[in-house]
Protein backbone atom coordinates (compact mmCIF):
# COMPACT_ATOMS: atom_id res chain seq x y z
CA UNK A 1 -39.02 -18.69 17.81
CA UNK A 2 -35.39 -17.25 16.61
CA UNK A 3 -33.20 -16.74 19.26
CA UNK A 4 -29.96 -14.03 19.89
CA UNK A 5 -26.83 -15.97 19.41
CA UNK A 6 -24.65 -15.31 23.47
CA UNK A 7 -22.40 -13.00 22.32
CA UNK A 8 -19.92 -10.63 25.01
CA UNK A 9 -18.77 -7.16 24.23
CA UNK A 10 -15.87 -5.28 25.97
CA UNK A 11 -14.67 -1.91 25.23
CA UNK A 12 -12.56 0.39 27.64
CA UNK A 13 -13.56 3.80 28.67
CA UNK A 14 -13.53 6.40 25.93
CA UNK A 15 -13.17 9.89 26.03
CA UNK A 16 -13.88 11.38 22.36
CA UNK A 17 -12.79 14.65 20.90
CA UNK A 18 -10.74 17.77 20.54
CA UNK A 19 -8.64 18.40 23.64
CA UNK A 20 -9.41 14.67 25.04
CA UNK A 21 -5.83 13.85 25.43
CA UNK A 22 -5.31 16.35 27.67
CA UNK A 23 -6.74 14.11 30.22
CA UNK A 24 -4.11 11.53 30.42
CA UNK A 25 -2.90 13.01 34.05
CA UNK A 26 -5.98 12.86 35.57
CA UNK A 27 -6.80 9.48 34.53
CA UNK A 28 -3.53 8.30 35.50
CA UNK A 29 -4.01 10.09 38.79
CA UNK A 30 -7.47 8.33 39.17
CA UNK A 31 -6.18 5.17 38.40
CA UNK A 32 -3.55 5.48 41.61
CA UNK A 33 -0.57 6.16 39.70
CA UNK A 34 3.17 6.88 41.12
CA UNK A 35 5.42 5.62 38.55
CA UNK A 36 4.16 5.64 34.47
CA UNK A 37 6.07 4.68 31.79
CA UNK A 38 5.26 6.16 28.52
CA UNK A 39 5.64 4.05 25.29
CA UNK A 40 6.42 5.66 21.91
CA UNK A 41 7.82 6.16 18.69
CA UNK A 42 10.62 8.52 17.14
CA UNK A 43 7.93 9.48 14.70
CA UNK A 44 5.58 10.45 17.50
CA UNK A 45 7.67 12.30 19.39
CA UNK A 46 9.48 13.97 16.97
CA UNK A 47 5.87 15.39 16.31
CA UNK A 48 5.54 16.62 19.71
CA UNK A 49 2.57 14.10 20.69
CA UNK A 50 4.91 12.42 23.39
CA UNK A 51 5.79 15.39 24.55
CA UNK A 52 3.20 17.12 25.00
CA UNK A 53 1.60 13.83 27.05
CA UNK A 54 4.55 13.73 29.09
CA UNK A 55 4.71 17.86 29.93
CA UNK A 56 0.99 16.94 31.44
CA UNK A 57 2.02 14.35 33.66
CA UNK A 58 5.04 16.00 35.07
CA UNK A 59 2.68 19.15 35.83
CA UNK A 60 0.99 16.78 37.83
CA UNK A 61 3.46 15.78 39.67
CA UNK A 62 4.52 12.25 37.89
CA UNK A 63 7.56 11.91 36.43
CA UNK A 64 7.40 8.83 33.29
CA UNK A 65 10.27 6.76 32.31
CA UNK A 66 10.01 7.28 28.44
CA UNK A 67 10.33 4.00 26.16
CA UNK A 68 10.46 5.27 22.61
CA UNK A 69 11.92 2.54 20.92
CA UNK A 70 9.03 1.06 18.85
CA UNK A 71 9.21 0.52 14.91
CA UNK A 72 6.32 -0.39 12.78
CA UNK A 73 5.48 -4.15 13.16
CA UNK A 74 6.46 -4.06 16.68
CA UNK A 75 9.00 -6.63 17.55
CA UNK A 76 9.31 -9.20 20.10
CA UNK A 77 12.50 -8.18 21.05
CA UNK A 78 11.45 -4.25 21.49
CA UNK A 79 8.59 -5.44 23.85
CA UNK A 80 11.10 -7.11 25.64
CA UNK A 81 13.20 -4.81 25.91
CA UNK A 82 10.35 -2.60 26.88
CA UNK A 83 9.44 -4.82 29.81
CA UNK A 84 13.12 -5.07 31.03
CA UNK A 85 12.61 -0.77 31.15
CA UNK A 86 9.29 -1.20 32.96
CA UNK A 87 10.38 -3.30 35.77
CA UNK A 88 13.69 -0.76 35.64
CA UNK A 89 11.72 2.12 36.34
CA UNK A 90 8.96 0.70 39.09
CA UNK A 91 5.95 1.17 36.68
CA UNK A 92 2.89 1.05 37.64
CA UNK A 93 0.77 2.53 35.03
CA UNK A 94 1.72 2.77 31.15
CA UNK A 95 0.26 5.60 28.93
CA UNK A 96 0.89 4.93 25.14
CA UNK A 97 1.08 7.20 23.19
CA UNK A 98 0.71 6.75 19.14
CA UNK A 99 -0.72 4.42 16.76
CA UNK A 100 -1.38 0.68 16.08
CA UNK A 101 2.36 -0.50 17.04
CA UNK A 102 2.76 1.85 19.84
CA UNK A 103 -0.32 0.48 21.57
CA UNK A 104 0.27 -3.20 20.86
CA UNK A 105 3.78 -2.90 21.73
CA UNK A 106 2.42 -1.07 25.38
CA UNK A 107 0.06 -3.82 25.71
CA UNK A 108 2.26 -6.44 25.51
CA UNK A 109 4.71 -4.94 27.62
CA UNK A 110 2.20 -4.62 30.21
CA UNK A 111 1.24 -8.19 29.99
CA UNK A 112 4.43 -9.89 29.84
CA UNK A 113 6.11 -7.92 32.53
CA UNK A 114 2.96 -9.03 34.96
CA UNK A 115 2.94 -12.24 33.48
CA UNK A 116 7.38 -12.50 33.74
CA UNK A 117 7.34 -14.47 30.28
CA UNK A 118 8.70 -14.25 26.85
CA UNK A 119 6.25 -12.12 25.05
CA UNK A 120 6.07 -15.56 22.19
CA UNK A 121 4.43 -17.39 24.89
CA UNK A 122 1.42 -15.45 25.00
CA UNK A 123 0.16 -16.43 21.28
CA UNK A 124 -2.98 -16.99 20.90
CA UNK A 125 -6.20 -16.89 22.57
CA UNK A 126 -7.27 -16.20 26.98
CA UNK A 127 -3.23 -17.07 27.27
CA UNK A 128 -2.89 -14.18 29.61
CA UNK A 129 -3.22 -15.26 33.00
CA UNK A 130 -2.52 -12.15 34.87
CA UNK A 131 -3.63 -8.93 33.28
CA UNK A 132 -1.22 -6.32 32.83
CA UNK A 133 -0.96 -2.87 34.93
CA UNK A 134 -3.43 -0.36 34.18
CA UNK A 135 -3.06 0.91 29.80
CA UNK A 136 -3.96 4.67 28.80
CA UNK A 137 -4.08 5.27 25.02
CA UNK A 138 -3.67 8.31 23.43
CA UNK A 139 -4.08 6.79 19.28
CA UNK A 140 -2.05 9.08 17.25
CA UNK A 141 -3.34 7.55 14.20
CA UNK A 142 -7.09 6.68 12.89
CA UNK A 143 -7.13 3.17 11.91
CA UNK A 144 -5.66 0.69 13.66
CA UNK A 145 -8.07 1.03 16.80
CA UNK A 146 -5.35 -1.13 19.27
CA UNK A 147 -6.99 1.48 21.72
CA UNK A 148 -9.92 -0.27 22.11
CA UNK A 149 -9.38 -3.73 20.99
CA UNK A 150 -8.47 -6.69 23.12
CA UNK A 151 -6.09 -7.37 20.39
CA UNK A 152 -2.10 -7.37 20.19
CA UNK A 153 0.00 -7.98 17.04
CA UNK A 154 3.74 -8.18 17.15
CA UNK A 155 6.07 -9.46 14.37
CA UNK A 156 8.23 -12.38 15.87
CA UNK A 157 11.70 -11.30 14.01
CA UNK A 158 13.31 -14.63 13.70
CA UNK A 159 10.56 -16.43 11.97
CA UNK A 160 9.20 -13.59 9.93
CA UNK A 161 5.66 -14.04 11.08
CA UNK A 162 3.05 -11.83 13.29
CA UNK A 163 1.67 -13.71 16.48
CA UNK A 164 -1.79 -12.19 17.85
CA UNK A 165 -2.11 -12.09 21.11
CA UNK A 166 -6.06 -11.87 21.84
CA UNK A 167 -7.48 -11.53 25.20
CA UNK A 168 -9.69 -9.20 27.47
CA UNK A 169 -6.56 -8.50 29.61
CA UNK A 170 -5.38 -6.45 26.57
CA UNK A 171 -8.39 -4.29 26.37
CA UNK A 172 -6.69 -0.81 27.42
CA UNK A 173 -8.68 1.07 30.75
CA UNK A 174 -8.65 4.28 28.98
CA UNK A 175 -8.50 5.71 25.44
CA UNK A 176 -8.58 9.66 25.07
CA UNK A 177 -9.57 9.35 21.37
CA UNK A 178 -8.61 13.27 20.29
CA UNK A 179 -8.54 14.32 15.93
CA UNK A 180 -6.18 16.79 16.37
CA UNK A 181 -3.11 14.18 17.00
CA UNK A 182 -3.95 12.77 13.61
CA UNK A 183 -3.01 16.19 11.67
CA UNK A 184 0.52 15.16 11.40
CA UNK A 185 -0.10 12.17 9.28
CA UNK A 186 0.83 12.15 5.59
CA UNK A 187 -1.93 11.86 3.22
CA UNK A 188 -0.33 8.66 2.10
CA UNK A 189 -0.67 7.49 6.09
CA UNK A 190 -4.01 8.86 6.42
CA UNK A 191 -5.49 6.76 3.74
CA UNK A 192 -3.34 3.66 4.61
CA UNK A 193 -4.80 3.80 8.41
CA UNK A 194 -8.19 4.73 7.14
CA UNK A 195 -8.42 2.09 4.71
CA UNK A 196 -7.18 -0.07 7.64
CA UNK A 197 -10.45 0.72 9.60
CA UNK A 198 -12.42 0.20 6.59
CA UNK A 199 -11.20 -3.25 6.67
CA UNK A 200 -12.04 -3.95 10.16
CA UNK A 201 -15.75 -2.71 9.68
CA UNK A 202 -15.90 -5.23 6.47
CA UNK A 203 -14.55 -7.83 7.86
CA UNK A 204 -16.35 -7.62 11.85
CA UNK A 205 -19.66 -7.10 9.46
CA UNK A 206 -19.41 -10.55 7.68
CA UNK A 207 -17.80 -12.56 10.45
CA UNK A 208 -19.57 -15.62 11.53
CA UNK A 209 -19.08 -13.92 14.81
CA UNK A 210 -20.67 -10.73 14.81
CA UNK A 211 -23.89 -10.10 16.89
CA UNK A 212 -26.70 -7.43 16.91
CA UNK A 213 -24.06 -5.13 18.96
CA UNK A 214 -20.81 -5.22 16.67
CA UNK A 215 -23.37 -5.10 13.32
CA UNK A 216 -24.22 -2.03 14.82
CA UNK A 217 -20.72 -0.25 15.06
CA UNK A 218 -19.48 -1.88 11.62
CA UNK A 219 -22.33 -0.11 9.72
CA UNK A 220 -21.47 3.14 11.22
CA UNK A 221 -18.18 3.03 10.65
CA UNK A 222 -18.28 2.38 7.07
CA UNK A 223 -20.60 5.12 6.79
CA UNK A 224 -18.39 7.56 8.62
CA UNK A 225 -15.33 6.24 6.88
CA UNK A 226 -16.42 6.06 2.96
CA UNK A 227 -17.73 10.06 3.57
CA UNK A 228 -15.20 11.88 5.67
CA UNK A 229 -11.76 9.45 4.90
CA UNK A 230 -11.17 10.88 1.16
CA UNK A 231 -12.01 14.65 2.31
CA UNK A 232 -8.88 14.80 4.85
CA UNK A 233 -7.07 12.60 2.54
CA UNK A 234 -7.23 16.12 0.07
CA UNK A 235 -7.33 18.30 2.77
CA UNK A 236 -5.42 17.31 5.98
CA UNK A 237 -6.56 20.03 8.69
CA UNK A 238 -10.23 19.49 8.18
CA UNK A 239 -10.74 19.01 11.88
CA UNK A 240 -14.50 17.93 11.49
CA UNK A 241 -13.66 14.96 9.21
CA UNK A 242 -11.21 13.86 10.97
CA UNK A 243 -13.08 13.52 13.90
CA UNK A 244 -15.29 11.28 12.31
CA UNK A 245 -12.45 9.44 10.77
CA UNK A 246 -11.33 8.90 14.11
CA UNK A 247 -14.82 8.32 15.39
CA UNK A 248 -15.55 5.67 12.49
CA UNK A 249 -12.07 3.84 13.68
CA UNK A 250 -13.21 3.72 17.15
CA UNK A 251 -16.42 2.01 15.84
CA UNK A 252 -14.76 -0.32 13.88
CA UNK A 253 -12.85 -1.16 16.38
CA UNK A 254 -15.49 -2.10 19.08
CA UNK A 255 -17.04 -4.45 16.16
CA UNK A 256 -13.89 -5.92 15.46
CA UNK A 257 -12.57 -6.34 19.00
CA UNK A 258 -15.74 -8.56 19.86
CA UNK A 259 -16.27 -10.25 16.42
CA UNK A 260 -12.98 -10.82 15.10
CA UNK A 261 -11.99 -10.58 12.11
CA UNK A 262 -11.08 -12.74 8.57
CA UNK A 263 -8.94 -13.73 5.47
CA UNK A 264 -8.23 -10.20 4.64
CA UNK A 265 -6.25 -9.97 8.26
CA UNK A 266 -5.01 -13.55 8.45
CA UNK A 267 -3.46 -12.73 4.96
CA UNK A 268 -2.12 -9.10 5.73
CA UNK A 269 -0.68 -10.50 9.40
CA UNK A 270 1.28 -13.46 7.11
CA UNK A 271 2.14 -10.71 4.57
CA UNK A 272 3.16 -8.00 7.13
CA UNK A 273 5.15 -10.31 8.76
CA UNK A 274 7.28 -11.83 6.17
CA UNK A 275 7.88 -8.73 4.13
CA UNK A 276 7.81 -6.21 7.41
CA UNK A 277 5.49 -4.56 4.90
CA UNK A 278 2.31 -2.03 6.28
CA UNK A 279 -0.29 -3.40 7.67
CA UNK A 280 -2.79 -0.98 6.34
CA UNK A 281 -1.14 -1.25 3.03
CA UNK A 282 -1.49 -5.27 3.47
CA UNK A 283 -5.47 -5.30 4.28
CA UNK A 284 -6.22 -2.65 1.37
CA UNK A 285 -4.13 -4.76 -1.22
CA UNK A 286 -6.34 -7.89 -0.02
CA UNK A 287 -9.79 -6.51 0.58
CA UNK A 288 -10.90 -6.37 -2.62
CA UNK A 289 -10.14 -10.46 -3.61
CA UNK A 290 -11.33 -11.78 -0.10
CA UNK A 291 -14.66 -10.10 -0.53
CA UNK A 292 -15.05 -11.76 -3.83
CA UNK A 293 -13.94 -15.26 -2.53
CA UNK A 294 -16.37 -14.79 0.24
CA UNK A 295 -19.16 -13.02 -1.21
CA UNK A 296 -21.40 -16.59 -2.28
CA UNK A 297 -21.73 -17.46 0.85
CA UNK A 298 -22.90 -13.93 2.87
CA UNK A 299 -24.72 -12.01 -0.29
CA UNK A 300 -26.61 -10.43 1.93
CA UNK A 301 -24.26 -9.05 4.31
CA UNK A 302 -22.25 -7.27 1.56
CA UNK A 303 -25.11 -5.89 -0.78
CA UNK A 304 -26.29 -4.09 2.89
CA UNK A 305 -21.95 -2.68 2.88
CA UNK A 306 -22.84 -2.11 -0.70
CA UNK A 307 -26.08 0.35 -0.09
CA UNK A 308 -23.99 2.20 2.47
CA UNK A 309 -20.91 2.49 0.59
CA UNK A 310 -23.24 3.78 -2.75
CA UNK A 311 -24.44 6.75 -0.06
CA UNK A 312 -28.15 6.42 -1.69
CA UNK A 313 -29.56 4.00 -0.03
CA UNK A 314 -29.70 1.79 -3.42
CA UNK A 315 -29.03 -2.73 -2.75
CA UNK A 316 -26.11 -3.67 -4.55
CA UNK A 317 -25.99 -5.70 -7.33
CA UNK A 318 -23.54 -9.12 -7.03
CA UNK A 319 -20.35 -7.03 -8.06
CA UNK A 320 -20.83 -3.92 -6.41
CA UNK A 321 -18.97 -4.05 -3.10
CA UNK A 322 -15.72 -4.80 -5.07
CA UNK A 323 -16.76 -1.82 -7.16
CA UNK A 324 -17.25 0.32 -4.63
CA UNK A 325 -14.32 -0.36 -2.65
CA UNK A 326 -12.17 -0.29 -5.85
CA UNK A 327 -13.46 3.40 -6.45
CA UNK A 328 -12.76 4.66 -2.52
CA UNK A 329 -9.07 3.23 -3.24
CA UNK A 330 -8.60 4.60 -6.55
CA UNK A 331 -9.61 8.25 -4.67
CA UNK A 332 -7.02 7.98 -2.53
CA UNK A 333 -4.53 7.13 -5.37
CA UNK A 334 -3.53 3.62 -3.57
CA UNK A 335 -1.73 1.82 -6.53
CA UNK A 336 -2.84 -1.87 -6.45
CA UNK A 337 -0.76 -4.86 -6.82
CA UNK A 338 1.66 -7.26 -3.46
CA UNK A 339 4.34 -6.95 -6.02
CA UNK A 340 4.64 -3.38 -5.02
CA UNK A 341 5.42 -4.62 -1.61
CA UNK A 342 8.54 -6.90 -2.63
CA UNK A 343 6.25 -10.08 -2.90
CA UNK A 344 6.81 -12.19 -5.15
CA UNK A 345 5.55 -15.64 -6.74
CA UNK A 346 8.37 -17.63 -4.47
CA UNK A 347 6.71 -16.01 -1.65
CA UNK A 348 3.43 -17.76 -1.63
CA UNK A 349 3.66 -21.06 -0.44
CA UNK A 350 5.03 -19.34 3.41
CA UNK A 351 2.79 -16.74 3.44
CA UNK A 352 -0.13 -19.21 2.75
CA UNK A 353 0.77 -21.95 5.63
CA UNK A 354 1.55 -18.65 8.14
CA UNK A 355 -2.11 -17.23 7.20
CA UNK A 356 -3.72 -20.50 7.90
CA UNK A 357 -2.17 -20.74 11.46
CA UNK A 358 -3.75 -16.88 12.24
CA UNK A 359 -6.67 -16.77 14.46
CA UNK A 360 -8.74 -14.63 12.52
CA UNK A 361 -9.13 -16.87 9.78
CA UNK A 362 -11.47 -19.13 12.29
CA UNK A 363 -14.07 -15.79 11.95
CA UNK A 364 -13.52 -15.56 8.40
CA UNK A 365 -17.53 -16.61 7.11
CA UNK A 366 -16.06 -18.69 4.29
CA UNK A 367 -13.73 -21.80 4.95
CA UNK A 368 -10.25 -21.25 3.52
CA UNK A 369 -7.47 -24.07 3.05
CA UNK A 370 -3.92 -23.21 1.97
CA UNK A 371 -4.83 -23.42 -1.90
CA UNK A 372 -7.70 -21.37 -1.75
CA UNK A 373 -5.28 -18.92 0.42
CA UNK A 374 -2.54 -19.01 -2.34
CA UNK A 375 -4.84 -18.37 -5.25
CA UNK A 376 -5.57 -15.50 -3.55
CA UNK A 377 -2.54 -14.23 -2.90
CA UNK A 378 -1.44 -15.04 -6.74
CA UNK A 379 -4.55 -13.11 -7.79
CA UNK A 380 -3.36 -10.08 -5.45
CA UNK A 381 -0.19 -9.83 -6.88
């Protein structure tokens, strides 16, 4: 009689929807806080996200040391930096506020100022001992899903590559998952970070990973993605799609989070890394040539992506999940090509021994070696 693989599934608590982020002082308040420390970017707060966060926790009564110092590709130097400010201020609690690099850079600063290490040394898999002080999320964009994941990528700056740091301890307490923050991305951000979350929901579905659980939240976030992502890409302040933009992120990120991921991130992490290029921009590039490298050996999996992606219920034929992400990209005018991204030929041979080394190839349902890696690449270019 088949059996259930033993599979675990963590997620924080979620609050969904318009006005949710309006709840950050009264989580922080319920989760004893005296002293928070809000992380952020110059881009976030020159919207008026950070703000806005920070006017509700000084109404209640707590004042937060603001860290706003993060770039894209978080660094291993600004989380340490970040730490340094932490300890500086007394934190106790750290609300982050903004997308995938604000919340991995908060989550690592969390961990390595409870854990008093370099940030480097926590590479890898369970290599957080202590978990860090309590993490509220308000995600700024819809995408990345570091909200809910118990993932951390930062870019180590002298050796051009992205380390993932992957443990429960860097699953966040709370994320106050509202659309309206995402209404001051560009179209050209909106499709990269939706695209992004496409990605995850491809890549969690075909893992050799996934479980009854994750299959579930893939599935609906590719159909919440492929039918609401190009409608605010032409029309930004369409609240209702972006909610479920934002809705189908969250549910990629819960399957990704618990099944891991693949190629397409092991490639984009290597990529991201070496050219400080973005990572949304990386795993769109990829997706296309990954699924075709892995296709023989999961048919199944992708002609189901296939029927949800053609909106008609209809089973793919062997082509048609490369067809039918190829359309959703040419929609939102995403020119292909790595070249784009200052790769070049030269480039290869790094950026296929740093993609081996990433976790998330080890989830990937198709064994690849360095060559295989590099042909892909070449073909990406």
């Amino acid at each position: 009689m088949p059996t259930l693989p033993v599979r675990k599934f963590v997620a924080p608590e979620i609050a969904v929807g318009i006005g949710s982020r309006r709840l950050v002082a009264q989580y922080a308040r319920n989760l004893s806080a005296r002293r928070v420390f809000l992380v952020t970017d110059p881009g976030v707060a020159r919207a008026g996200w950070a703000g806005e966060a920070t006017d509700e926790l000084e109404d209640a009564g707590l004042d937060p040391a603001v860290y706003d110092q993060v770039s894209p590709n978080p660094r291993n130097d600004e989380v340490m930096r970040g730490a340094d400010r932490y300890q500086e201020a007394g934190g106790d609690l750290i609300v982050a506020v903004g997308g995938g690099s604000v919340i991995d850079c908060a989550k690592a600063i969390g961990a390595v100022a409870s854990n008093e290490c370099d940030v480097l040394d926590l590479e890898g898999v369970d290599e957080v001992k202590l978990p860090g002080p309590p993490l509220v999320c308000i995600p700024t964009t819809a995408g990345s899903s570091a909200d809910v994941s118990q993932f951390a990528i930062i870019n180590d700056r002298d050796r051009r590559r992205k380390i993932a740091i992957v443990s429960k301890s860097m699953v966040p307490d709370v994320s106050l998952i509202d659309p309206e923050t995402t209404v001051s991305m560009s179209p050209r951000l909106t499709a990269e970070t939706g695209m992004d979350a496409m990605c995850h929901a491809f890549e969690s579905y075909v893992s050799n990973a996934s479980s009854v659980i994750t299959d579930l939240h893939a599935l609906e976030a590719v159909r919440m993605v492929r039918g609401s992502l190009p409608i605010v890409y032409r029309d930004p302040g369409d609240l209702e799609h972006r909610e479920r933009v934002m809705a189908g992120s969250m549910f990629a990120g819960l399957a990704f989070s618990n099944a891991s991921l693949g190629l397409v991130h092991a490639m984009a992490h290597s990529l991201g890394g070496y050219l400080d290029a973005p990572h949304g921009m990386c795993n769109t590039l990829l997706l296309e040539h990954v699924i075709a490298y892995n296709r023989p050996v999961v048919p199944e999996r992708y002609r189901t992506l296939e029927a949800i992606m053609a909106g008609n219920g209809r089973r793919g034929g062997p082509d048609d999940p490369i067809s039918s992400i190829g359309e959703l990209i040419e929609r939102l005018d995403i020119e292909r090509g790595l070249a784009r991204l200052g790769m070049t030929e030269e480039d290869i041979p790094i950026l296929s021994r740093n993609a081996q080394k990433d976790p998330c190839l080890a989830t990937n349902p198709r064994p690849a070696g360095i060559e295989d890696i590099a042909r892909l690449y070449h073909d990406a270019l």
